[in-house]
C-alpha atoms as a PDB file:
ATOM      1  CA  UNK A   1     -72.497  37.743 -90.421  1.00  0.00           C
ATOM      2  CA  UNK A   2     -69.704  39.092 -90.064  1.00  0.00           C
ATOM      3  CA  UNK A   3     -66.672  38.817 -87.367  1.00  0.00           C
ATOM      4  CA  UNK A   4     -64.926  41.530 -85.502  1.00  0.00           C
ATOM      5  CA  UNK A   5     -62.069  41.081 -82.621  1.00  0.00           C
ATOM      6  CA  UNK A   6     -63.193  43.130 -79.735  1.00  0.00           C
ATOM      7  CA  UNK A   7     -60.328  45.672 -80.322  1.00  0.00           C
ATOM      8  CA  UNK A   8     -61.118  46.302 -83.763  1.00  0.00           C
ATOM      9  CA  UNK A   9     -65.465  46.504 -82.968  1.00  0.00           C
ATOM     10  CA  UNK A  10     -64.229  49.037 -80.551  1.00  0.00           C
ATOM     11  CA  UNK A  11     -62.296  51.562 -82.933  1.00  0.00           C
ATOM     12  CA  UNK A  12     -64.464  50.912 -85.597  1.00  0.00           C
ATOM     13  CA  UNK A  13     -67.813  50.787 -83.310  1.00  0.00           C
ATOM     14  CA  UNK A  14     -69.962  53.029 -85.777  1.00  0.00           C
ATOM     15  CA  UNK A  15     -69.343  51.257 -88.816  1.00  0.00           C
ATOM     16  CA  UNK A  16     -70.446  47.943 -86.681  1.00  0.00           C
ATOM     17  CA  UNK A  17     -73.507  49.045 -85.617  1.00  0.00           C
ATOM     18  CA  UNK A  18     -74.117  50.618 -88.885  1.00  0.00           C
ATOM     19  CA  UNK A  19     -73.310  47.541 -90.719  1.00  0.00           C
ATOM     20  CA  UNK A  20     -75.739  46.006 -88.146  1.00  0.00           C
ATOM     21  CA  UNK A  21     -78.388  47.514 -89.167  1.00  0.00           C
ATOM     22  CA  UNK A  22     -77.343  46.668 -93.008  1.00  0.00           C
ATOM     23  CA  UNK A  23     -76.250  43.147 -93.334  1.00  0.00           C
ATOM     24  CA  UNK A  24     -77.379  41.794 -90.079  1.00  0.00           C
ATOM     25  CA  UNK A  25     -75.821  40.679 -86.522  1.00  0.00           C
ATOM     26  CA  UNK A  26     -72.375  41.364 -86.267  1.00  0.00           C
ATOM     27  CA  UNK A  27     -70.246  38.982 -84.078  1.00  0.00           C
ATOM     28  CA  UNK A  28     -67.709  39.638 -81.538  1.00  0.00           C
ATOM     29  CA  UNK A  29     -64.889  37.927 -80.862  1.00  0.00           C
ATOM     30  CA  UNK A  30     -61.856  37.751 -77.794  1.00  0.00           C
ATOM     31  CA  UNK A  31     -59.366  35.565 -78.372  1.00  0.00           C
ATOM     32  CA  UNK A  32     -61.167  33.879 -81.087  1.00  0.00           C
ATOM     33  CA  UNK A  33     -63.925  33.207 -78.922  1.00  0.00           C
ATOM     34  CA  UNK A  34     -67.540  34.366 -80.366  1.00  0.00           C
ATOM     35  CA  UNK A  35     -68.468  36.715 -77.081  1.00  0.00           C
ATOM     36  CA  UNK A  36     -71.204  39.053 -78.198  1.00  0.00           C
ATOM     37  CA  UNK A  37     -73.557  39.892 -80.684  1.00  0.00           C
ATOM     38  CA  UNK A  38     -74.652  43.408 -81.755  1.00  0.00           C
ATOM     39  CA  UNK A  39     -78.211  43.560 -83.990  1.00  0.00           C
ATOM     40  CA  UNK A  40     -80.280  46.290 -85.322  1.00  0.00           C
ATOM     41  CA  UNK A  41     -82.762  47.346 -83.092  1.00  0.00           C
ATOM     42  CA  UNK A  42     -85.099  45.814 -85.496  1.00  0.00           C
ATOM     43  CA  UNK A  43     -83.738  42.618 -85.359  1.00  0.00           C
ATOM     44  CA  UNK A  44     -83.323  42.644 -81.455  1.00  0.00           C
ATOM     45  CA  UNK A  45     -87.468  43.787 -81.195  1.00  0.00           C
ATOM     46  CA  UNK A  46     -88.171  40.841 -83.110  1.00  0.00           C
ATOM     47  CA  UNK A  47     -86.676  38.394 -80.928  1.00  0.00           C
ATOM     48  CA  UNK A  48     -87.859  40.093 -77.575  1.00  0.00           C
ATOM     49  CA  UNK A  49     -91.214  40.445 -78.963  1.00  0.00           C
ATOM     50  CA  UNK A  50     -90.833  36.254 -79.570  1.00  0.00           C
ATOM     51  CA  UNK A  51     -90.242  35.620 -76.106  1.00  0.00           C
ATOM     52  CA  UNK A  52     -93.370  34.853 -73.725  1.00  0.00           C
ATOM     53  CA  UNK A  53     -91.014  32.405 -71.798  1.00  0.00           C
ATOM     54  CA  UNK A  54     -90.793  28.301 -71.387  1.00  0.00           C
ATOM     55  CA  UNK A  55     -95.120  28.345 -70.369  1.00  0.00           C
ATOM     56  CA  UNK A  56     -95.532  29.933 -73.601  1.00  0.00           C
ATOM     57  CA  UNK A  57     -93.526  28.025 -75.624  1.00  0.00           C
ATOM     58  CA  UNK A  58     -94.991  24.621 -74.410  1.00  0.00           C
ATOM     59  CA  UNK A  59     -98.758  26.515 -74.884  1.00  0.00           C
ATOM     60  CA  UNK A  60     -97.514  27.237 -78.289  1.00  0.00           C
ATOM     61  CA  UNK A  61     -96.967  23.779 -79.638  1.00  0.00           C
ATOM     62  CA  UNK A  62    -100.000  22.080 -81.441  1.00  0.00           C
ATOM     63  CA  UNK A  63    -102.991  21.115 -79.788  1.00  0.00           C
ATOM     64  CA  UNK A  64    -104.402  17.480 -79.694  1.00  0.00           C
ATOM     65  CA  UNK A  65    -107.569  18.686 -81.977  1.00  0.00           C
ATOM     66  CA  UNK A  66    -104.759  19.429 -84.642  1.00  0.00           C
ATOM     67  CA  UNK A  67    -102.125  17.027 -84.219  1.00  0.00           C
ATOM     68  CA  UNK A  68    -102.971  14.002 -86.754  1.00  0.00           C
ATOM     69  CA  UNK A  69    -100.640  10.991 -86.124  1.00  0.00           C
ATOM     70  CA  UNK A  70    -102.142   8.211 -88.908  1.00  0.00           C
ATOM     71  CA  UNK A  71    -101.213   4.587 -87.274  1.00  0.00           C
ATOM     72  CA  UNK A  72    -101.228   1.625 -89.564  1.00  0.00           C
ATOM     73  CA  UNK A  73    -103.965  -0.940 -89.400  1.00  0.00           C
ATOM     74  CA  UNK A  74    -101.317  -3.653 -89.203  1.00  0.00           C
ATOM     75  CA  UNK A  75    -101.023  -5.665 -86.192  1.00  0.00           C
ATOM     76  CA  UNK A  76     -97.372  -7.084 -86.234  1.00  0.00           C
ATOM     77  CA  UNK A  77     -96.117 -10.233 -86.846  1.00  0.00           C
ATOM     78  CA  UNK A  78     -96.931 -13.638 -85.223  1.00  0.00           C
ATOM     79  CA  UNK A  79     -94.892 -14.814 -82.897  1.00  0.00           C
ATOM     80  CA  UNK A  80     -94.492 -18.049 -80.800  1.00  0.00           C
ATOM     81  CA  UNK A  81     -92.755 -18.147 -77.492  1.00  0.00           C
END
């Protein structure tokens, strides 16, 4: 990725977008400060198409029938009070 101060993305705003769609996101900086991102329109369809928001993302996760915890047959120590 590369870095470019806001002043700089602005004169050169072709060759960032163009580079965008080359290497990959190009940052934006102010002040040092990352501030903004610019990705290829492929890149940016990919993440929106990702998005189904928090619901989804919890109904994504595994589901008991798949989730296989093994638990040892061990039953601890002995211990005397």
């Amino acid at each position: 990725m590369t870095h470019w101060q806001v002043q700089d993305a602005k004169a050169h705003l072709s060759e960032v977008i163009e580079r965008a769609q080359g290497e990959g996101p190009q940052i934006i900086t102010r002040h040092g400060a990352e501030r903004a991102v610019v990705l290829s329109m492929e890149d940016y369809r990919r993440l929106a198409a990702g998005s189904g928001g928090f619901k989804a993302h919890l109904l994504g996760g595994p589901k008991v029938g798949e989730f296989d915890a093994p638990r040892s047959r061990d039953t601890g120590r002995d211990f005397e009070f």
